[in-house]
Protein backbone atom coordinates (compact mmCIF):
# COMPACT_ATOMS: atom_id res chain seq x y z
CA UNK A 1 -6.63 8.92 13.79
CA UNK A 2 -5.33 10.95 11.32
CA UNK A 3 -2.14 10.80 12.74
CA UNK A 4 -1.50 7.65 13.20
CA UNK A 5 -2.52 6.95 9.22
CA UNK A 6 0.41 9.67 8.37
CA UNK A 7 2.78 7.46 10.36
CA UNK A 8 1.75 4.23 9.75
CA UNK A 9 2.06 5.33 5.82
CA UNK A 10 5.59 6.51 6.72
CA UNK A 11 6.16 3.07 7.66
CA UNK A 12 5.19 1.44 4.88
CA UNK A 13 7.45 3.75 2.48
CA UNK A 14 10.30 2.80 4.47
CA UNK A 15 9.50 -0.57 4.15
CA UNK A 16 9.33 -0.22 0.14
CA UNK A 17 12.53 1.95 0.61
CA UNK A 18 14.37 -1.32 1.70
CA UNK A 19 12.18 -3.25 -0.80
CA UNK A 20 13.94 -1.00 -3.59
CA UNK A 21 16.85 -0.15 -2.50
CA UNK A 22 17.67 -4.42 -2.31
CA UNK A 23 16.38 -4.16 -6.13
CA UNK A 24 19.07 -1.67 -6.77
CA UNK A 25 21.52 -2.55 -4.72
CA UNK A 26 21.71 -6.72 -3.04
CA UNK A 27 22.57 -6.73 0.43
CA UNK A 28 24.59 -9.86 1.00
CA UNK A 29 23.98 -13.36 1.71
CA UNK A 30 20.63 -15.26 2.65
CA UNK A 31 18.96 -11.45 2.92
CA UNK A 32 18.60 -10.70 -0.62
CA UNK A 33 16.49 -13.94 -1.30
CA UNK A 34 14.37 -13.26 1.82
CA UNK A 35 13.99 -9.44 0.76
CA UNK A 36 13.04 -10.69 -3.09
CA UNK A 37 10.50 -13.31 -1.82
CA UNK A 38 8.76 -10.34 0.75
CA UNK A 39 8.94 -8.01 -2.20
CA UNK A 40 6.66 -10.38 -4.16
CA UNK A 41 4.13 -10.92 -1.62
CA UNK A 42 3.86 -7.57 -0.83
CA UNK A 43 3.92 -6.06 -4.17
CA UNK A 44 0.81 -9.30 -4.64
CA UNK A 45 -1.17 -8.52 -1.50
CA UNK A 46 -1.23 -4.65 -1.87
CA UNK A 47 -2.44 -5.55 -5.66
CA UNK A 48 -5.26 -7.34 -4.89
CA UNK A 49 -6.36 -4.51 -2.23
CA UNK A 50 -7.41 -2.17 -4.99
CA UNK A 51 -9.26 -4.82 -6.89
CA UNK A 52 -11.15 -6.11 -4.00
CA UNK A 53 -11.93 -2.56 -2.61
CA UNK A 54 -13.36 -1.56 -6.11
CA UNK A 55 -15.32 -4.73 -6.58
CA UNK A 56 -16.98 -4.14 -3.55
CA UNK A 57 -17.58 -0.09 -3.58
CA UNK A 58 -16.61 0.91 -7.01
CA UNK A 59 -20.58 1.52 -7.81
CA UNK A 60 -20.55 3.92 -4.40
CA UNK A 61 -17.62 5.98 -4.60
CA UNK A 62 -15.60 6.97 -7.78
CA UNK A 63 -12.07 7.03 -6.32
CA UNK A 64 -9.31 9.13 -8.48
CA UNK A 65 -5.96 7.51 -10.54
CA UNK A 66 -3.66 9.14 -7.28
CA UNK A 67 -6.28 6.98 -4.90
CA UNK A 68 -5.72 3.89 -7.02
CA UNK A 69 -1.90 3.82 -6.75
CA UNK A 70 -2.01 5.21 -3.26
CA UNK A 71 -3.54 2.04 -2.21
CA UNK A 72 -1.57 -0.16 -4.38
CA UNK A 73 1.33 1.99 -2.33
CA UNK A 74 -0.24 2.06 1.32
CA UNK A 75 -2.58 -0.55 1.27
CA UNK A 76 -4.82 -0.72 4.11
CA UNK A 77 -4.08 2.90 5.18
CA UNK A 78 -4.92 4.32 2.15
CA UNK A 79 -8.14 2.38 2.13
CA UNK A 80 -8.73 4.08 5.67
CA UNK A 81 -8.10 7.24 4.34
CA UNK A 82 -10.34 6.81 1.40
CA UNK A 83 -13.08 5.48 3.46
CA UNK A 84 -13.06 8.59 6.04
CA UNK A 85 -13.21 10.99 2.54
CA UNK A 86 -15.73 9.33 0.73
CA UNK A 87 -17.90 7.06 3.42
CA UNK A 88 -18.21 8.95 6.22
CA UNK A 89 -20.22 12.06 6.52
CA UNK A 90 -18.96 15.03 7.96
């Protein structure tokens, strides 16, 4: 499983590469507007992720600053990952 977090978080960074990189530099035509309304959403949905995740097990688990922004980053697989270090027992 571990795996296929590390991948599936490589994805995600590519897909914020793009994100960015349209920021930076505007690819051309109806892309741009498409890539600026995705950015929003995205940038929204992985925002609320923390917030709901702490609501519901910040009084179980302290998770660090780095955890915070990694699931602001990664969103769902960072939430994996911090469930498997803090949840689960080994």
């Amino acid at each position: 499983m571990t795996v296929f977090i590390l991948l599936d978080k490589a994805k995600i960074s590519f897909v914020w590469l793009i994100l960015i990189t349209n920021m930076v530099i505007s690819f051309p035509s109806i892309t741009v507007n498409l890539l600026y309304i995705m950015t929003a959403f995205l940038s929204y949905i992985l925002g609320l992720q923390p917030k709901i995740f702490l609501s519901a097990f910040g009084d179980k688990i302290k998770i660090t600053r780095w955890e915070k922004w990694s699931i602001l980053i990664f969103g769902i697989f960072a939430l994996l990952d911090s469930r498997r270090n803090h949840m689960i027992d080994n």
